[in-house]
N, C-alpha and C. Protein backbone atom coordinates (compact mmCIF):
# COMPACT_ATOMS: atom_id res chain seq x y z
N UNK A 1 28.58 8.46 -11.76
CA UNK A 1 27.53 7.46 -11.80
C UNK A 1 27.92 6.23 -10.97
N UNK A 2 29.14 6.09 -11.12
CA UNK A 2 29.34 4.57 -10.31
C UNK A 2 29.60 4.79 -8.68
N UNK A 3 29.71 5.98 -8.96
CA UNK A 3 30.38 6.42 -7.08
C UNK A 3 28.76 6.33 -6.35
N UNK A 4 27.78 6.88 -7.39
CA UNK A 4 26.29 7.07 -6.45
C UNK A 4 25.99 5.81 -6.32
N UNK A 5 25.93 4.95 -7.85
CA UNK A 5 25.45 3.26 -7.27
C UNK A 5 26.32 2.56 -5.90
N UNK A 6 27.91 3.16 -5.75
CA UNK A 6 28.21 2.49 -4.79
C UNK A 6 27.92 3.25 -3.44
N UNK A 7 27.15 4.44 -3.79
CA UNK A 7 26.77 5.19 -2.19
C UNK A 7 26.01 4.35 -1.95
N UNK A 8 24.57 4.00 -2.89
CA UNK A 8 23.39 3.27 -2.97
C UNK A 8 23.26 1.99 -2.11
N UNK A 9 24.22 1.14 -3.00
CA UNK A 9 24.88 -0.14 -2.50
C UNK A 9 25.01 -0.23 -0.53
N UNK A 10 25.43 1.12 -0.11
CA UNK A 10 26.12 1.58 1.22
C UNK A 10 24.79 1.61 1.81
N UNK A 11 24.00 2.01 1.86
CA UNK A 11 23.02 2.76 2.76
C UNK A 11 22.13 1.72 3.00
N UNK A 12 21.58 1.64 4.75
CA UNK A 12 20.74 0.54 5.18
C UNK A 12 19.62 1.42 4.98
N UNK A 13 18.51 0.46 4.53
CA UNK A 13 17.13 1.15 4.38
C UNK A 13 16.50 0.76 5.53
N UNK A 14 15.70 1.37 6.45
CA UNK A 14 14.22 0.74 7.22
C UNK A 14 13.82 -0.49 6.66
N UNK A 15 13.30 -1.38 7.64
CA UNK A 15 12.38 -2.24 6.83
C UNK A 15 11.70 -2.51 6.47
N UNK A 16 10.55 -1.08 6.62
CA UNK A 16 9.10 -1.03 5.51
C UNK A 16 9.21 -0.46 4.35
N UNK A 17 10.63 -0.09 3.90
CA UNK A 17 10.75 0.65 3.06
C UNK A 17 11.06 -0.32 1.74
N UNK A 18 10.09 -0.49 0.74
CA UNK A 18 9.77 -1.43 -0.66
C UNK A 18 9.79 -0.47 -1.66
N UNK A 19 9.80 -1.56 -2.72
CA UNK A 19 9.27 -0.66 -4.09
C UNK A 19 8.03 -0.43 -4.06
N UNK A 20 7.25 -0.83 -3.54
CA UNK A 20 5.72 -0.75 -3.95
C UNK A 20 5.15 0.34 -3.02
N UNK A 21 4.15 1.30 -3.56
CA UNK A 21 4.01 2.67 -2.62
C UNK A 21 2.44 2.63 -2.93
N UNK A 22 1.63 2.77 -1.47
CA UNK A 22 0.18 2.69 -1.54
C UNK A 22 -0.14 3.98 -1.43
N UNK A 23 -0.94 4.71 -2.61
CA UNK A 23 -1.09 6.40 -2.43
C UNK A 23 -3.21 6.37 -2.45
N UNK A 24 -3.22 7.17 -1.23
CA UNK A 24 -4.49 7.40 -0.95
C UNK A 24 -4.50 8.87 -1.33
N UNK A 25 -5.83 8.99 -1.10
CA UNK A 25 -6.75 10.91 -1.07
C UNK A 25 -6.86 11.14 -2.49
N UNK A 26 -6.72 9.85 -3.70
CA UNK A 26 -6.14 10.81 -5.09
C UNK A 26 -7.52 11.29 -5.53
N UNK A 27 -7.94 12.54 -6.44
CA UNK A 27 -8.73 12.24 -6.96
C UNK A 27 -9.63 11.40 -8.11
N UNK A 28 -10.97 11.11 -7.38
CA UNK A 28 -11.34 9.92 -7.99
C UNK A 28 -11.23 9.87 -10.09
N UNK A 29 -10.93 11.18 -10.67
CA UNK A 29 -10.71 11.31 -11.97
C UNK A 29 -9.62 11.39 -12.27
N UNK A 30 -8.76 10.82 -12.15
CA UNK A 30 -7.37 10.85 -12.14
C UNK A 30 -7.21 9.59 -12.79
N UNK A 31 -6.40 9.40 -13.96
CA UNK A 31 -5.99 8.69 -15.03
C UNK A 31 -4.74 7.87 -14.75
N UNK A 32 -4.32 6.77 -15.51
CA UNK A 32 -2.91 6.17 -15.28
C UNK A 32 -1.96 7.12 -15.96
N UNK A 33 -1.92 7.59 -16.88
CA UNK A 33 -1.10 8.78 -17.73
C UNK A 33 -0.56 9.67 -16.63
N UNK A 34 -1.75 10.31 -16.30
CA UNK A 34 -1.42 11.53 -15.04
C UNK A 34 -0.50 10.54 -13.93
N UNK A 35 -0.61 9.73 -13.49
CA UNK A 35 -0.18 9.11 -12.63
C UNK A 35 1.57 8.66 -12.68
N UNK A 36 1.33 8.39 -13.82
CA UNK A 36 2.65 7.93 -14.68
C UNK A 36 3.43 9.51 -14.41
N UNK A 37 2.50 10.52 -15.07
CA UNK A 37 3.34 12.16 -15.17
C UNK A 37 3.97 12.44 -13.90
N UNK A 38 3.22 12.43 -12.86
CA UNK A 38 3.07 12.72 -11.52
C UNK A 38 4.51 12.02 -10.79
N UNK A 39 4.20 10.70 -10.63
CA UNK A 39 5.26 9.57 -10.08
C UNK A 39 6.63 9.01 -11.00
N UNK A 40 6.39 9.51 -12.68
CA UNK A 40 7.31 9.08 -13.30
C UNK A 40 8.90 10.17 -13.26
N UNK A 41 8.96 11.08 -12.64
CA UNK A 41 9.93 12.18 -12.53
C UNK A 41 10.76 11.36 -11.54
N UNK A 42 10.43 10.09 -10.79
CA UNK A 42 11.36 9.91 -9.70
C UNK A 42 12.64 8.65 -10.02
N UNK A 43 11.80 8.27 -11.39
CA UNK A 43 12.56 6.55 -11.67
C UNK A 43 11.39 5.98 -12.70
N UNK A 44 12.20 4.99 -12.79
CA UNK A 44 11.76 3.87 -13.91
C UNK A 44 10.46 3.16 -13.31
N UNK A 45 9.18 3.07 -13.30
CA UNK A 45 7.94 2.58 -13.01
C UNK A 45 7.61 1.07 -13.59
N UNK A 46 7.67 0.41 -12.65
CA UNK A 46 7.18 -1.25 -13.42
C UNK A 46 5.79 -1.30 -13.70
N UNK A 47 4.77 -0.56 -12.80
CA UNK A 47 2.99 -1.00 -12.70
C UNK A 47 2.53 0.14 -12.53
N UNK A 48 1.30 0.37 -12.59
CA UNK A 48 0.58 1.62 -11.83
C UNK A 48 -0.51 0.72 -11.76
N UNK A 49 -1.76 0.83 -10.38
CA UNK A 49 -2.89 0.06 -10.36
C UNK A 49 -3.68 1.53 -10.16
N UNK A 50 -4.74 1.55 -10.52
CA UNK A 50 -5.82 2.42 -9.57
C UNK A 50 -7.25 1.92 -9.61
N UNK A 51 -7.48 2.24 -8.28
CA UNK A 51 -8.51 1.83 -7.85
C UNK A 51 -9.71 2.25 -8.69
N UNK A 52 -10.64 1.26 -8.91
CA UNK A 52 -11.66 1.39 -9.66
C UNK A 52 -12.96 1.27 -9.36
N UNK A 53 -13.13 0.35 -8.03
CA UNK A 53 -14.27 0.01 -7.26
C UNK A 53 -14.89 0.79 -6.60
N UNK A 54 -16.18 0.83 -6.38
CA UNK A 54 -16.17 1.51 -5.11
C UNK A 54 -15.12 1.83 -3.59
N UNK A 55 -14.91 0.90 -3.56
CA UNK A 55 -13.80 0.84 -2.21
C UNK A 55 -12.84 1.28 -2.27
N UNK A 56 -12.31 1.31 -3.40
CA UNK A 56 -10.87 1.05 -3.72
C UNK A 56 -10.59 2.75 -4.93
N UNK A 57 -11.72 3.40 -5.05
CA UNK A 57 -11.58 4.69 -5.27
C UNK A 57 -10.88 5.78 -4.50
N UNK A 58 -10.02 6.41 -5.25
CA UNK A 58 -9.20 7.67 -5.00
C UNK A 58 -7.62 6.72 -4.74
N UNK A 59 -7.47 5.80 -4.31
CA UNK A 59 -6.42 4.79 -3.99
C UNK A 59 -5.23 4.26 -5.60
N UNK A 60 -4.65 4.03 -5.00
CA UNK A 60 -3.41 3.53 -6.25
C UNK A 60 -2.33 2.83 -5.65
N UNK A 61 -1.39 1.86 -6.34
CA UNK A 61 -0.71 1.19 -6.40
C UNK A 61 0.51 1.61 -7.21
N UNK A 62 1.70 1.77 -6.58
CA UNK A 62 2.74 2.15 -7.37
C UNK A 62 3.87 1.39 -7.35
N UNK A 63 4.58 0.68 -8.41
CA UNK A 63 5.46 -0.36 -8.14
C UNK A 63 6.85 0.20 -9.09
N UNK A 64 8.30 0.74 -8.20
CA UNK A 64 8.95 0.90 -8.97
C UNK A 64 10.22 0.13 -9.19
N UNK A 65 10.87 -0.02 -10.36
CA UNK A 65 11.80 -0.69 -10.18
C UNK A 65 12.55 -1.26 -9.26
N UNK A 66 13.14 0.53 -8.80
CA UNK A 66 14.29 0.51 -7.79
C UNK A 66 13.85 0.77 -6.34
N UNK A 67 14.42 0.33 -5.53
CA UNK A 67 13.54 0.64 -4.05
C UNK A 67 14.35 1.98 -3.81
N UNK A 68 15.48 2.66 -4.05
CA UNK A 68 15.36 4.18 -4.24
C UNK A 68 15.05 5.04 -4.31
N UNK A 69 14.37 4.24 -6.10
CA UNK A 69 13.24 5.67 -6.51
C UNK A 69 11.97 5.90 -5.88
N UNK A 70 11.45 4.86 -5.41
CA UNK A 70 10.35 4.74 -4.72
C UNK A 70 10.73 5.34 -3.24
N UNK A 71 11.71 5.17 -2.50
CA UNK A 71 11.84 6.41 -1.41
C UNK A 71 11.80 7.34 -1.41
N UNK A 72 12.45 7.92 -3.39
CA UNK A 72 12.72 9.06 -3.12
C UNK A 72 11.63 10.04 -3.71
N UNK A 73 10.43 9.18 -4.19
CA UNK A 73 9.19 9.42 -4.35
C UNK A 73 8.55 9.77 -3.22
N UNK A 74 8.29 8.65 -2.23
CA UNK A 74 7.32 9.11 -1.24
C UNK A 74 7.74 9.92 -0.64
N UNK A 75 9.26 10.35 -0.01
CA UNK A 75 9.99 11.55 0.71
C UNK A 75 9.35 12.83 -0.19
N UNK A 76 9.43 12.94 -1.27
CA UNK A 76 9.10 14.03 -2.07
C UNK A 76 7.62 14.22 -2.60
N UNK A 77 6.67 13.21 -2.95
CA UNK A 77 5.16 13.50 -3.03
C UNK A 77 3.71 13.25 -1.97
N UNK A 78 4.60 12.96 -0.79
CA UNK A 78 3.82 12.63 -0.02
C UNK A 78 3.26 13.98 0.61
N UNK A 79 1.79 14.47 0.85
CA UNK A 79 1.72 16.07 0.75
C UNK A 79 1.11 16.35 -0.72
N UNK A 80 1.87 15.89 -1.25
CA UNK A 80 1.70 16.92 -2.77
C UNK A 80 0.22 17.34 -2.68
N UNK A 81 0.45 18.31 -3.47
CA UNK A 81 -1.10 18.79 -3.92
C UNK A 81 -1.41 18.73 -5.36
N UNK A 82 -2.64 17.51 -5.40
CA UNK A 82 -2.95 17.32 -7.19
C UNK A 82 -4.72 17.83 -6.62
N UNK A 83 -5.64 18.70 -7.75
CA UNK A 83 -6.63 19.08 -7.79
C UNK A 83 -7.15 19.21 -6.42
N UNK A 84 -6.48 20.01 -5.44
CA UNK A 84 -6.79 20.57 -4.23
C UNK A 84 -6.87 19.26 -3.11
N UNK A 85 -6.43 18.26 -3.54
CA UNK A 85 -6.29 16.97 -2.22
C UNK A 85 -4.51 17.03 -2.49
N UNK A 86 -4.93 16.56 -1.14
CA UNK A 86 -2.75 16.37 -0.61
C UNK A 86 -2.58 15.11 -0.39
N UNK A 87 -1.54 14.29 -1.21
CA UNK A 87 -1.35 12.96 -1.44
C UNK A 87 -1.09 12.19 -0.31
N UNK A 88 -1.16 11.26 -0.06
CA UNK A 88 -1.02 10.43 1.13
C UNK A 88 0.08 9.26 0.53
N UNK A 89 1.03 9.22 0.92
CA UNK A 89 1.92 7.90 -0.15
C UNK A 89 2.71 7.16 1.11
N UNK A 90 2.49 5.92 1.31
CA UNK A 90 2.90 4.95 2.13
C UNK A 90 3.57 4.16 1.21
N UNK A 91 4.25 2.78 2.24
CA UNK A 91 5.17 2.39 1.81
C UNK A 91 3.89 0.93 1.77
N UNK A 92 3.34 0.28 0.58
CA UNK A 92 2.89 -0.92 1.22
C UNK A 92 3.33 -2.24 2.08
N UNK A 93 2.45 -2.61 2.79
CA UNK A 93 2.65 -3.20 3.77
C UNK A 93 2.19 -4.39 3.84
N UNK A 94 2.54 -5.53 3.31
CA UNK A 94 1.13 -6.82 2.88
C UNK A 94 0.78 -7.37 4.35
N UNK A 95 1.85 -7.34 5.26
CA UNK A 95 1.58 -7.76 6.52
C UNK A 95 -0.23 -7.00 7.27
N UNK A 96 0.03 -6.04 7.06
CA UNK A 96 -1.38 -5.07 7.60
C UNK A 96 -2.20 -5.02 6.61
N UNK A 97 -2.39 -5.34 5.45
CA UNK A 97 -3.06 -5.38 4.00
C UNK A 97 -3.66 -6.58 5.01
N UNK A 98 -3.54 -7.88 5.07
CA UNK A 98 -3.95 -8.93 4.69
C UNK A 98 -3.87 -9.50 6.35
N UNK A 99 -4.26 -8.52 8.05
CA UNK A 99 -4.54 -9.07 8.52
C UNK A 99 -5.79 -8.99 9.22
N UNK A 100 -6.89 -7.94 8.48
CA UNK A 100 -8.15 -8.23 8.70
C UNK A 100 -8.72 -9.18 8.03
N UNK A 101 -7.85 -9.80 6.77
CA UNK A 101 -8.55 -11.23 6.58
C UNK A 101 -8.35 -12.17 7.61
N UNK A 102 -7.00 -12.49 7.84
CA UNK A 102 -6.75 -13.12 8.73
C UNK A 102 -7.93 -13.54 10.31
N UNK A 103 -8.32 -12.11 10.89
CA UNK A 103 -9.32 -12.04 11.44
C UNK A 103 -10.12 -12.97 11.17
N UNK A 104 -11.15 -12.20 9.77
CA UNK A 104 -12.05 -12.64 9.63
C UNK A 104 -12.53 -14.05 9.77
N UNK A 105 -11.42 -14.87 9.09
CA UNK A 105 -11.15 -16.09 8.81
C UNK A 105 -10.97 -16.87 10.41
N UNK A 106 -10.26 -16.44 11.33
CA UNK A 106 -10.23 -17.18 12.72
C UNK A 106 -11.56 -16.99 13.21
N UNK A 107 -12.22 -15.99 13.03
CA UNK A 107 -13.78 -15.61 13.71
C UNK A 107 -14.67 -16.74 12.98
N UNK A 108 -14.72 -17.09 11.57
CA UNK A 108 -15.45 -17.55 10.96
C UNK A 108 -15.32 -19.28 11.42
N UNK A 109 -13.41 -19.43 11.58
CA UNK A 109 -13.30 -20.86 11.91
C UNK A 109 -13.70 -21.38 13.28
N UNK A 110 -14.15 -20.08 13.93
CA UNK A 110 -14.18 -20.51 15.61
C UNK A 110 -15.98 -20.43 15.63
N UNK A 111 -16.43 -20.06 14.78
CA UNK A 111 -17.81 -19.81 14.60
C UNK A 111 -18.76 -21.26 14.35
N UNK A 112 -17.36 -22.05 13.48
CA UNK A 112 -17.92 -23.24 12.77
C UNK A 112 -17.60 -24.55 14.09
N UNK A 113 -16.55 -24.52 14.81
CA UNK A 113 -16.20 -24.92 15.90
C UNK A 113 -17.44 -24.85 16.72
N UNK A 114 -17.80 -23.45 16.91
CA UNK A 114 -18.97 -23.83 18.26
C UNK A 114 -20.25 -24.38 17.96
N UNK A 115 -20.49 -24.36 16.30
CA UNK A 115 -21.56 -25.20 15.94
C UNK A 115 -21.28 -26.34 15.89
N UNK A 116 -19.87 -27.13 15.72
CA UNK A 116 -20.06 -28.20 15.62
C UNK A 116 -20.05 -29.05 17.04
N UNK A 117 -19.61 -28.52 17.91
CA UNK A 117 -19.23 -28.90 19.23
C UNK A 117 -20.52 -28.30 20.32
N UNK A 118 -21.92 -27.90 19.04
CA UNK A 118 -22.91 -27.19 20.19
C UNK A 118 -22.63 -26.51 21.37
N UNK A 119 -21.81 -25.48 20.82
CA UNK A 119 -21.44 -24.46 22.16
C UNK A 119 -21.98 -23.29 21.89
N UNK A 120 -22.54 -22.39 22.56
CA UNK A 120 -23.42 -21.48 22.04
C UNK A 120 -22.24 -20.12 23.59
N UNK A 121 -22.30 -18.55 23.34
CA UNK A 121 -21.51 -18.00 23.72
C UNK A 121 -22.45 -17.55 25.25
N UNK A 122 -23.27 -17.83 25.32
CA UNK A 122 -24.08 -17.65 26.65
C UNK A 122 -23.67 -19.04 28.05
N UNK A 123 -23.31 -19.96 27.25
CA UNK A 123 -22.87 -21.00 28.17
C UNK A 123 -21.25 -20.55 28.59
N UNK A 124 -20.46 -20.11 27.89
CA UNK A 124 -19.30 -19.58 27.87
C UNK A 124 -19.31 -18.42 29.01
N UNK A 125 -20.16 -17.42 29.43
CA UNK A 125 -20.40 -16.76 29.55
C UNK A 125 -20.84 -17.08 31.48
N UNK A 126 -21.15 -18.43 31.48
CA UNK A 126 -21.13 -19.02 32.92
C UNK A 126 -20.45 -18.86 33.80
C-alpha cells in the first residue's frame, strides 16, 4: 500500500487531467444510484450531477476524490456500453465550459458600444 501511494506521488499527470469527469451519450433514464454503481468500482466519489434539463439531458457530472481514480475511470469507461449507448467520459474543462459565455458577453458589450457611440456596421463596412 505505501509503495503504490509513493508510485502515485511519482507520476506526472497531463494537465487536463482533474477529478471532475464530464460523461455524455448517457441514457436519458438513468438514475444517480446506477451512476454511483457504474462509476463507483473506480474510487471514492465526492458528487454525482445529472443533467435534468432539457439541454443538459443524457449528460453528468462526476467528481472524485482522488484525481487517480478519476483517470482510472475515464481510461476504463469511456466506450462503455450502458443500455445500447457507448459512454463518452472527458476530463472537464471549465476553460472551454465557460468560453462561449465569454463570447457572448464581448458581442453583447461591443453591441452596447456601437449604440452608444451611434455606429451602425454598414458605416464600418466603408
Amino acid at each position: 500500500m505505501a509503495l503504490s501511494m509513493q508510485k502515485r506521488n511519482n507520476v506526472r499527470l497531463p494537465p487536463e487531467v482533474n477529478r471532475v469527469l464530464y460523461v455524455r451519450n448517457l441514457p436519458y433514464k438513468i438514475t444517480s444510484d446506477e451512476m454511483y454503481d457504474i462509476f463507483g468500482k473506480y474510487g471514492a466519489i465526492r458528487q454525482i450531477r445529472v443533467g435534468n434539463t432539457p439541454e443538459t439531458r443524457g449528460t453528468a457530472f462526476v467528481v472524485y476524490e482522488d484525481i487517480f481514480d478519476a483517470k482510472n475511470a475515464r481510461d476504463h469507461l469511456s466506450g462503455f456500453n450502458v443500455c445500447n449507448r457507448y459512454l463518452v467520459v472527458l476530463y472537464y474543462q471549465s476553460t472551454k465550459a465557460f468560453k462561449q459565455l465569454d463570447v457572448d458577453k464581448k458581442q453583447e458589450e461591443l453591441d452596447q458600444m456601437k449604440a452608444k457611440y451611434n455606429i451602425s456596421t454598414e458605416e464600418l463596412k466603408k
